[in-house]
Protein backbone atom coordinates (compact mmCIF):
# COMPACT_ATOMS: atom_id res chain seq x y z
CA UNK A 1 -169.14 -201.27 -21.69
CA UNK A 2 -167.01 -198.45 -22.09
CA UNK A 3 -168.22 -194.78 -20.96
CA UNK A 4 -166.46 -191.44 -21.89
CA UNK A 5 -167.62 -188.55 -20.60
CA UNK A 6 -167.63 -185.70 -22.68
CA UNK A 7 -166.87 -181.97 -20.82
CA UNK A 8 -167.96 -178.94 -22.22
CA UNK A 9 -166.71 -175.98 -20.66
CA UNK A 10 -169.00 -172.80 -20.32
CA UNK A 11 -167.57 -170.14 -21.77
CA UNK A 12 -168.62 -166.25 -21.99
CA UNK A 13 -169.43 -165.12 -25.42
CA UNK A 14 -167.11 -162.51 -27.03
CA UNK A 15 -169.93 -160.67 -28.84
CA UNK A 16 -172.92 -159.12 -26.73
CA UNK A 17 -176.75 -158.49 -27.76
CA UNK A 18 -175.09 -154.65 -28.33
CA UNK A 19 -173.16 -156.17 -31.53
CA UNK A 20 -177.07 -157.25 -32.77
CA UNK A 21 -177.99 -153.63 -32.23
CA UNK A 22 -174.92 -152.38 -33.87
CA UNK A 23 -175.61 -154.66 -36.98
CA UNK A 24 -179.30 -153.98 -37.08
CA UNK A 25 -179.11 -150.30 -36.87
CA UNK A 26 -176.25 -149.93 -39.49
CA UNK A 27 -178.07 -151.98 -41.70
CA UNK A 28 -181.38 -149.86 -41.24
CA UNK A 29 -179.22 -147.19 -42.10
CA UNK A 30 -177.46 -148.07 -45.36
CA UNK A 31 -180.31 -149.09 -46.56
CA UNK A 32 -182.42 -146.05 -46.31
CA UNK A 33 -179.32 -144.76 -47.83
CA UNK A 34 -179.81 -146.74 -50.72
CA UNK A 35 -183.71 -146.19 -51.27
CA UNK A 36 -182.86 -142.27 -50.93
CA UNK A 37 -179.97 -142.15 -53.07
CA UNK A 38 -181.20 -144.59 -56.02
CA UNK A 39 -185.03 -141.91 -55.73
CA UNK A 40 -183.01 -139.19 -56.57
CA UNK A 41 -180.29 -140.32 -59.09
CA UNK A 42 -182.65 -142.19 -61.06
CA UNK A 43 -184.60 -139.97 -63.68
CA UNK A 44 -188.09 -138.86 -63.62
CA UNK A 45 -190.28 -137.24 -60.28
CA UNK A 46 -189.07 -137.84 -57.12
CA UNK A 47 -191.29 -138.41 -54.05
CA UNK A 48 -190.50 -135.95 -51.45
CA UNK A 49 -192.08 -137.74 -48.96
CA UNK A 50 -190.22 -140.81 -49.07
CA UNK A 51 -186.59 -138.51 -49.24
CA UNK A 52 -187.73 -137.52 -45.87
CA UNK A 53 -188.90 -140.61 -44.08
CA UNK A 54 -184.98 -141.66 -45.37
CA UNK A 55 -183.91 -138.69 -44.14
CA UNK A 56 -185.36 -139.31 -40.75
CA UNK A 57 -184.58 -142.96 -40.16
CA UNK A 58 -180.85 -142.15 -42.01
CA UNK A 59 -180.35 -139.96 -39.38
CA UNK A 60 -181.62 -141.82 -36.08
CA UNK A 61 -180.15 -144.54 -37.07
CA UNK A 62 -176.46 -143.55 -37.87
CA UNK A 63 -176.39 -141.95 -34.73
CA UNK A 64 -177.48 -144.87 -32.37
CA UNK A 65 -175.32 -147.76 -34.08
CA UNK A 66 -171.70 -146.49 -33.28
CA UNK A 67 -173.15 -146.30 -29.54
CA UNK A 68 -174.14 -149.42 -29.70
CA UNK A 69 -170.11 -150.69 -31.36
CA UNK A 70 -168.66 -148.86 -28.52
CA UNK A 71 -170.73 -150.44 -25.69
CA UNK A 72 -169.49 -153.81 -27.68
CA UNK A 73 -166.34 -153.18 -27.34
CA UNK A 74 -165.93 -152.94 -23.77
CA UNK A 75 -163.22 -150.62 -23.54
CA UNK A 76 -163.94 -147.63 -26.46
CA UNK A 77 -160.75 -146.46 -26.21
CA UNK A 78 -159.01 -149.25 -27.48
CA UNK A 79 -160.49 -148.11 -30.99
CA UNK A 80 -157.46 -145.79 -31.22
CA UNK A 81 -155.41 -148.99 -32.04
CA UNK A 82 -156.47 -149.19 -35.36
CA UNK A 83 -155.27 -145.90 -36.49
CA UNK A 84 -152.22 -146.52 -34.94
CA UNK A 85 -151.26 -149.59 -36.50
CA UNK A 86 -151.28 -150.76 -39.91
CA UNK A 87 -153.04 -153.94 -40.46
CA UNK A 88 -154.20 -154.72 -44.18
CA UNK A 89 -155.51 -158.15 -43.79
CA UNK A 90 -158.36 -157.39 -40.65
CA UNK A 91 -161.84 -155.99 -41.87
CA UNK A 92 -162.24 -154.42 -38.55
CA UNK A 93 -159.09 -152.32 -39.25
CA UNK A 94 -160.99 -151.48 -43.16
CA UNK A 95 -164.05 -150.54 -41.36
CA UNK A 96 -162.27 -148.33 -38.67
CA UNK A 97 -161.91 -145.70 -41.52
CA UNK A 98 -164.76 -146.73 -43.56
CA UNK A 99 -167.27 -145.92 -40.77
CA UNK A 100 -166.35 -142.49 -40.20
CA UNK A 101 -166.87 -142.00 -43.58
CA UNK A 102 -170.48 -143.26 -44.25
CA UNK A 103 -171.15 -141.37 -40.57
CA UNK A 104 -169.79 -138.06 -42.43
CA UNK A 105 -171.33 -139.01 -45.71
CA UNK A 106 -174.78 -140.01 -44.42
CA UNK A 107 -175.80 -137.45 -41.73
CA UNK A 108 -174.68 -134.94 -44.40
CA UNK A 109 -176.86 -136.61 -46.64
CA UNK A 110 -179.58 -137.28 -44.25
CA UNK A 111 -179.40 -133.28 -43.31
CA UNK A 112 -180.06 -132.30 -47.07
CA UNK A 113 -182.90 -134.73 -47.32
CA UNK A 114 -184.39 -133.17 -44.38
CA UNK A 115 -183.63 -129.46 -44.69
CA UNK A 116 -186.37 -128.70 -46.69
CA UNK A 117 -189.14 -130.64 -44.31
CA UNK A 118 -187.56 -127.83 -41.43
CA UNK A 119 -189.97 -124.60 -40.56
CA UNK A 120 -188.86 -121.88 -42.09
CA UNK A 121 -190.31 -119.70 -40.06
CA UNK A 122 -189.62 -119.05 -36.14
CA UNK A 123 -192.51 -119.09 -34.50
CA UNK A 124 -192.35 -121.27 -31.00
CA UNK A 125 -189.71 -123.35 -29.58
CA UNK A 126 -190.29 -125.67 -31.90
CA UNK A 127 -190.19 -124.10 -34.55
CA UNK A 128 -187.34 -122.06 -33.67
CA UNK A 129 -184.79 -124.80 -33.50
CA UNK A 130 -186.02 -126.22 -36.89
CA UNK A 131 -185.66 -123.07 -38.00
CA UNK A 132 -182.24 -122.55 -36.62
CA UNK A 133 -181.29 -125.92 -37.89
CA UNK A 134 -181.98 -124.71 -41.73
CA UNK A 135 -179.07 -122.80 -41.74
CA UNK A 136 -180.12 -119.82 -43.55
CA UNK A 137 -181.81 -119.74 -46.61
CA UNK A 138 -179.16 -121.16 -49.36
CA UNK A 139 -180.16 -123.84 -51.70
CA UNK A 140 -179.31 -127.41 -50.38
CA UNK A 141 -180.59 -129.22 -54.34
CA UNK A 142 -177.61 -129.07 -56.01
CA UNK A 143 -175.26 -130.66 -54.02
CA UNK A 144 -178.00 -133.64 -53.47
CA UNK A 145 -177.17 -135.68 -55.77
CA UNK A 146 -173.41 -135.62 -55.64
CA UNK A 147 -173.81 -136.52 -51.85
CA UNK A 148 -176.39 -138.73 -52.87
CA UNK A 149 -173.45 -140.79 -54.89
CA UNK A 150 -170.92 -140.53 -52.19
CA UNK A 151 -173.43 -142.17 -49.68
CA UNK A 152 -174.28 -144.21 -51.82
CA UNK A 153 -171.05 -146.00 -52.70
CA UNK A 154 -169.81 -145.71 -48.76
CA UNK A 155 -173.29 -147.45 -48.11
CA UNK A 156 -171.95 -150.10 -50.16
CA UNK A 157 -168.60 -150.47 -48.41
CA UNK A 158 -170.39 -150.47 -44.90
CA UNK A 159 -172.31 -153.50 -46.21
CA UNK A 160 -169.47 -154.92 -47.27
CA UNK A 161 -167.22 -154.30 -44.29
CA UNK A 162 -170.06 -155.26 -41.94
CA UNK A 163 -170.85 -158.96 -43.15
CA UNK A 164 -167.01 -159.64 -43.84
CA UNK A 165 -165.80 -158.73 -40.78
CA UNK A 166 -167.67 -161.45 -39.06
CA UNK A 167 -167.36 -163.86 -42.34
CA UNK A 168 -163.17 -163.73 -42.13
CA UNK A 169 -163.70 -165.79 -38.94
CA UNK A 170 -162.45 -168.83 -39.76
CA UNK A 171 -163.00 -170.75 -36.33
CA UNK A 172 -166.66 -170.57 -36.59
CA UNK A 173 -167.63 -172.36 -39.70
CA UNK A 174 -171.24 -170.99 -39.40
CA UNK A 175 -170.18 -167.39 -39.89
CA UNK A 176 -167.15 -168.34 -42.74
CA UNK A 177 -169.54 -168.54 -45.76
CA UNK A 178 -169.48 -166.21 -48.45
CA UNK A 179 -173.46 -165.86 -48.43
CA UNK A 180 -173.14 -163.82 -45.10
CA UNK A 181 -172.70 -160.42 -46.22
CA UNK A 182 -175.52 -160.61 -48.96
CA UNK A 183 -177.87 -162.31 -46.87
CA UNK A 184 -177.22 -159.69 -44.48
CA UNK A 185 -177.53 -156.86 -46.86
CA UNK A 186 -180.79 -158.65 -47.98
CA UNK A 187 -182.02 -158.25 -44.56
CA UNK A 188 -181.22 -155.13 -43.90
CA UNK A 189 -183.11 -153.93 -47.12
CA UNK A 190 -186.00 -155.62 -46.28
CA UNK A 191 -186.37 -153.75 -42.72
CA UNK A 192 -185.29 -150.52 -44.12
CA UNK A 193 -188.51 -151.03 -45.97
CA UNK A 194 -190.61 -152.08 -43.30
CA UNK A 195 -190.01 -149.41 -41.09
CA UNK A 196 -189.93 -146.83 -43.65
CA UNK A 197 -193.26 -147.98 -44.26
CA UNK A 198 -194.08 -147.26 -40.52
CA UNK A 199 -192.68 -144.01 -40.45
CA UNK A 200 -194.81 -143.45 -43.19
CA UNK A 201 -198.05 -144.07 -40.97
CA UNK A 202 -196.86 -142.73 -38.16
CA UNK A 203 -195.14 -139.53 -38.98
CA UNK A 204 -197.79 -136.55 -39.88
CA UNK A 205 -198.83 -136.27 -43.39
CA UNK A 206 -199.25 -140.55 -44.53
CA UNK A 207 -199.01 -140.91 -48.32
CA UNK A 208 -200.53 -143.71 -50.01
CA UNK A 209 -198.10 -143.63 -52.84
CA UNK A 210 -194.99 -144.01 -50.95
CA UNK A 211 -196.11 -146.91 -49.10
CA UNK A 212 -196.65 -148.43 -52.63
CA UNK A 213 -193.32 -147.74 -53.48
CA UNK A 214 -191.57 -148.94 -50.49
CA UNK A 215 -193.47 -152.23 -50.72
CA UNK A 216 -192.11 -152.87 -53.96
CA UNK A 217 -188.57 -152.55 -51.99
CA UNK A 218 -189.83 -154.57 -49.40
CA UNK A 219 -191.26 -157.22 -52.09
CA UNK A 220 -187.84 -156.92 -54.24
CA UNK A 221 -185.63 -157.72 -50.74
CA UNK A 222 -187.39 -160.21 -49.12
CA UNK A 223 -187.29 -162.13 -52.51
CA UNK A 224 -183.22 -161.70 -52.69
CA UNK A 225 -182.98 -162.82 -49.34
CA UNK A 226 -184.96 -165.79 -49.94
CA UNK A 227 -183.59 -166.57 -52.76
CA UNK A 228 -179.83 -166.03 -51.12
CA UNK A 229 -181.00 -168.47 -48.38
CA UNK A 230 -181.99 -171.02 -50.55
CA UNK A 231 -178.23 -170.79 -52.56
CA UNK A 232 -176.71 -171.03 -49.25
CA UNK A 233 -178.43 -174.37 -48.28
CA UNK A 234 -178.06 -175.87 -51.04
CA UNK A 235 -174.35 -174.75 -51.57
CA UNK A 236 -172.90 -173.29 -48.61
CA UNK A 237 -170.15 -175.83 -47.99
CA UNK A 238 -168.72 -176.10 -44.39
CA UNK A 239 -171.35 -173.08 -43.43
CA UNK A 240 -174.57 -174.95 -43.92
CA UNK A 241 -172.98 -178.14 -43.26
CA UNK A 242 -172.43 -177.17 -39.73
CA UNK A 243 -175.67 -176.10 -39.64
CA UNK A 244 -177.66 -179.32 -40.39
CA UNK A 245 -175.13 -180.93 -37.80
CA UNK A 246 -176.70 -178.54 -35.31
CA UNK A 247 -180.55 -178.97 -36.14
CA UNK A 248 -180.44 -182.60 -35.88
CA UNK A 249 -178.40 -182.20 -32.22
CA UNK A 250 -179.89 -178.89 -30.70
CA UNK A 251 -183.37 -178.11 -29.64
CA UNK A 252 -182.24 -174.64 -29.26
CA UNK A 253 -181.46 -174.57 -33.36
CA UNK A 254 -184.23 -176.72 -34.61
CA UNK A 255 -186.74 -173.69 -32.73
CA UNK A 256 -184.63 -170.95 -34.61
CA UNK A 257 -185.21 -173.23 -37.82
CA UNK A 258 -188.82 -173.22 -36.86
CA UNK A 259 -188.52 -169.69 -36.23
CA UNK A 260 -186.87 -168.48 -39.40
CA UNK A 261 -189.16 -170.96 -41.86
CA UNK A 262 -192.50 -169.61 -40.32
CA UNK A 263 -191.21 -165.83 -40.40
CA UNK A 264 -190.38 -166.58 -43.99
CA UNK A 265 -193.72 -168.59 -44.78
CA UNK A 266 -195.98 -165.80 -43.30
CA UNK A 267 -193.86 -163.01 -45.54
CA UNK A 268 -193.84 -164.51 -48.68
CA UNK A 269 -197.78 -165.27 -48.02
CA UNK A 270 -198.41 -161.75 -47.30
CA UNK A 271 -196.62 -160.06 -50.22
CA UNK A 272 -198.15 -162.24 -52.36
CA UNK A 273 -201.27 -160.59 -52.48
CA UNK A 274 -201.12 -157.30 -55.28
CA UNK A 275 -203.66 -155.21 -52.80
CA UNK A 276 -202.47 -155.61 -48.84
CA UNK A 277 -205.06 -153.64 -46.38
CA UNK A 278 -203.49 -151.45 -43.80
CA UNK A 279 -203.42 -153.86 -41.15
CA UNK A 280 -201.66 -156.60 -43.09
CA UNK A 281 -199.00 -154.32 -44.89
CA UNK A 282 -198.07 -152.59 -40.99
CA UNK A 283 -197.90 -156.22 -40.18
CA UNK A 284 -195.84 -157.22 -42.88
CA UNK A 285 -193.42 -154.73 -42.19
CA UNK A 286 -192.65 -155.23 -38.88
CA UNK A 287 -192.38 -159.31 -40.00
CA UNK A 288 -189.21 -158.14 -42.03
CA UNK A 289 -188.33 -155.89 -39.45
CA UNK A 290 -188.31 -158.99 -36.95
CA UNK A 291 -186.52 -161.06 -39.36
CA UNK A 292 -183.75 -159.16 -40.11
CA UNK A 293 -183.20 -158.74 -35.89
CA UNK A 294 -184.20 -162.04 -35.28
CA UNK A 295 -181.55 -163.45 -38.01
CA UNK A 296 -178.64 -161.32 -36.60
CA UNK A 297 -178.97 -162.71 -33.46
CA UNK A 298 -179.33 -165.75 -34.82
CA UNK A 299 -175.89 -165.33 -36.55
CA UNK A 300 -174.20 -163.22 -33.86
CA UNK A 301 -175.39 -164.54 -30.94
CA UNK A 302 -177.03 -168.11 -30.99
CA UNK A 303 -174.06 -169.38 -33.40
CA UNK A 304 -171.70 -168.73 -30.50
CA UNK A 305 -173.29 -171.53 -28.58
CA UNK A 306 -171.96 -173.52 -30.87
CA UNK A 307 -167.80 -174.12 -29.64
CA UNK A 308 -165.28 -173.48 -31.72
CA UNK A 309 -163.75 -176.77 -30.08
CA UNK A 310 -165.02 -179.56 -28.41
CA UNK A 311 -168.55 -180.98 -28.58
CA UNK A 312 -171.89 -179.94 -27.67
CA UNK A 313 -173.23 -176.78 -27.19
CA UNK A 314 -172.51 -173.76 -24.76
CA UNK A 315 -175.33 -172.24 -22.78
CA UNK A 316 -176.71 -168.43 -23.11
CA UNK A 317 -178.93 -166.78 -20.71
CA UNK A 318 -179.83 -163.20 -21.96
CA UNK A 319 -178.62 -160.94 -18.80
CA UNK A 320 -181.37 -158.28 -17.39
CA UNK A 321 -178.40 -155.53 -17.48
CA UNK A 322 -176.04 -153.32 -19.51
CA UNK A 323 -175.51 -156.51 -21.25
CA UNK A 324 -178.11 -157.46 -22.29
CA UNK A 325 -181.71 -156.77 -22.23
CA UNK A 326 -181.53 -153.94 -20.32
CA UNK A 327 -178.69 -152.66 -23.44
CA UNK A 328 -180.80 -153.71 -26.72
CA UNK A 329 -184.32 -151.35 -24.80
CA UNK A 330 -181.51 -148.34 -24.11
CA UNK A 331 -180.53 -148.76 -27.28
CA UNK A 332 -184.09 -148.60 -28.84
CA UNK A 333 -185.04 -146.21 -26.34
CA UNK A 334 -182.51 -143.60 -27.77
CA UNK A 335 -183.42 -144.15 -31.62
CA UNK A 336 -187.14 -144.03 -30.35
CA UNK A 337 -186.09 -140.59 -28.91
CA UNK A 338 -184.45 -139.48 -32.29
CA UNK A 339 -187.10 -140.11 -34.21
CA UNK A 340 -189.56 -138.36 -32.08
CA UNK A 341 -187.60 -135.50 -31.92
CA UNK A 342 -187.00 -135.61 -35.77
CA UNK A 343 -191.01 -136.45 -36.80
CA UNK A 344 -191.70 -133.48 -34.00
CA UNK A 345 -189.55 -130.67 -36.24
CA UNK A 346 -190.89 -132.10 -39.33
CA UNK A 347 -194.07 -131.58 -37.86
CA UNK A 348 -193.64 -127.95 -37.30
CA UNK A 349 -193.16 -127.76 -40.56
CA UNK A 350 -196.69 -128.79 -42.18
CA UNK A 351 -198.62 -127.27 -39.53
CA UNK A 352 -197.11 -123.82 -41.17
CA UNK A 353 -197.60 -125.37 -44.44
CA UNK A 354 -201.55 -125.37 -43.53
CA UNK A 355 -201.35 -121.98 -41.82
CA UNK A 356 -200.29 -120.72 -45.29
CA UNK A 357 -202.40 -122.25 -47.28
């Protein structure tokens, strides 16, 4: 009998749990981008509260995702090299200038979507800085909708530039599949939903109406994504190949099958009902929420395991520090801090509404 001993070497991964945050936070982000800017383009009346949940989780959220790309990058400074260098076939270079742009575009956006939510009158601290925040008194509705294009569209490239950046890599045949970016613009959609439909309890002033609107996005999404999954199984050549290769050799991969086919299962049974109580819609929403997480570290991080060369599988251990979980609760800790201080100012704002009225 012959023996060979396979070695597998244990190698670091390149991406952290902060590229996860990075990806999940961008993607919350153009996709309240979308819901906003598609409310008010589109004819007929628009629902105010929904322009300012989008507002609000537009604005955490564009913040908190480029600090989570430069804690993934190790050394932030090296992000000068792309504007120093010319480089027309990397993504990353692309999305070195297209970031800035939807950061410009959307917390412009996100501020005019807001203003109007602000106190208008100065009455405690409070109050004072949402007061001081307005600006003055000028009229922030015409130039809505022409930002509301502009986000729009750099929404658009940001989805793009996101899920081909990590699709040009040809050494990992899980990630080099055309499906990628859709399936992660699915996602993304679908937990822009679900927490929009949070914010909606949770912020002061819940609206039955908007959460009936934002469940059709969440319905409409979580279909597409299904749906995308499904093409991408069926014909996602080397992509999904490599992927039934791993589920019949990995316990670690037949789980995260488990994991994704349950998540899925308990969705699609949920928004199939026409009338969801409270409990059941919240919990709905933070299923999509968890899926669209869940499958970015799925693709980020657990498809790293698998080497580029050699056989087997490598082994991750999620650190307790910077890089890891101690990272992905600082970075929810600061958009949980954002959108306190947001739905706090907003606040301010319809207590003087009833002190009027």
């Amino acid at each position: 009998m012959d023996i060979k001993e396979i070695l597998t070497p244990d190698i670091a991964i390149t991406w952290l749990p902060w590229a996860v945050q990075y990806f999940f936070m961008m993607g919350l982000a153009y996709s309240a981008v979308w819901i906003a800017a598609l409310t008010i383009i589109r004819p007929g009346a628009k629902d105010k509260r929904l322009l300012t949940l989008c507002g609000s989780l537009i604005l955490s959220t564009a913040i908190v995702a480029p600090v989570a790309l430069l804690a993934d990058l190790h050394q932030p400074a090296r992000a000068w090299h792309f504007y120093m260098q010319l480089r027309l076939d990397s993504w990353m270079w692309y999305g070195a200038w297209l970031l800035p742009l939807f950061m410009a575009a959307a917390l412009a956006f996100a501020y005019l979507l807001l203003r109007p939510s602000l106190p208008t009158q100065p009455k405690d601290g409070w109050s004072r800085l949402g007061y001081w925040l307005r600006l003055g008194n000028w009229q922030g509705e015409p130039w809505l909708k022409p930002l509301a294009w502009v986000a729009l569209l750099s929404g658009l490239s940001i989805a793009l530039y996101t899920g081909m950046e990590t699709m040009a890599i040809k050494a990992r045949p899980l990630w080099h599949s055309y499906w990628l970016p859709p399936l992660f613009a699915a996602s993304a959609l679908a937990a822009g939903s679900g927490m929009l439909i949070w914010l909606n309890r949770l912020f002061n002033g819940h609206k039955q109406e908007t959460d009936k609107q934002l469940l059709l996005w969440l319905r409409g999404s979580f279909a597409l994504f299904a749906l995308l999954l499904i093409g991408w199984a069926i014909s996602g050549g080397n992509s999904a190949n490599e992927a039934r290769l791993l589920l019949g050799d990995s316990p670690s991969w037949q789980l995260a099958a488990i994991w994704v086919l349950a998540t899925l299962a308990l969705l699609a049974l949920l928004l199939a009902f026409r009338h969801l109580p409270r409990w059941a819609l919240l919990f709905g929403s933070f299923a999509a929420i968890h899926l669209a997480w869940g499958f970015r570290w799925l693709v980020l991080i657990q498809a790293q395991t698998d080497p580029k060369y050699g056989a087997g599988t490598y082994f991750y251990e999620l650190p307790w520090g910077p890089q890891g979980l101690l990272g992905i609760l600082g970075t929810f800790g600061l958009w949980l801090a954002l959108i306190t201080l947001i739905s706090e100012l907003i606040r301010q704002s319809a207590t003087e509404l009833k002190g009027a009225a």
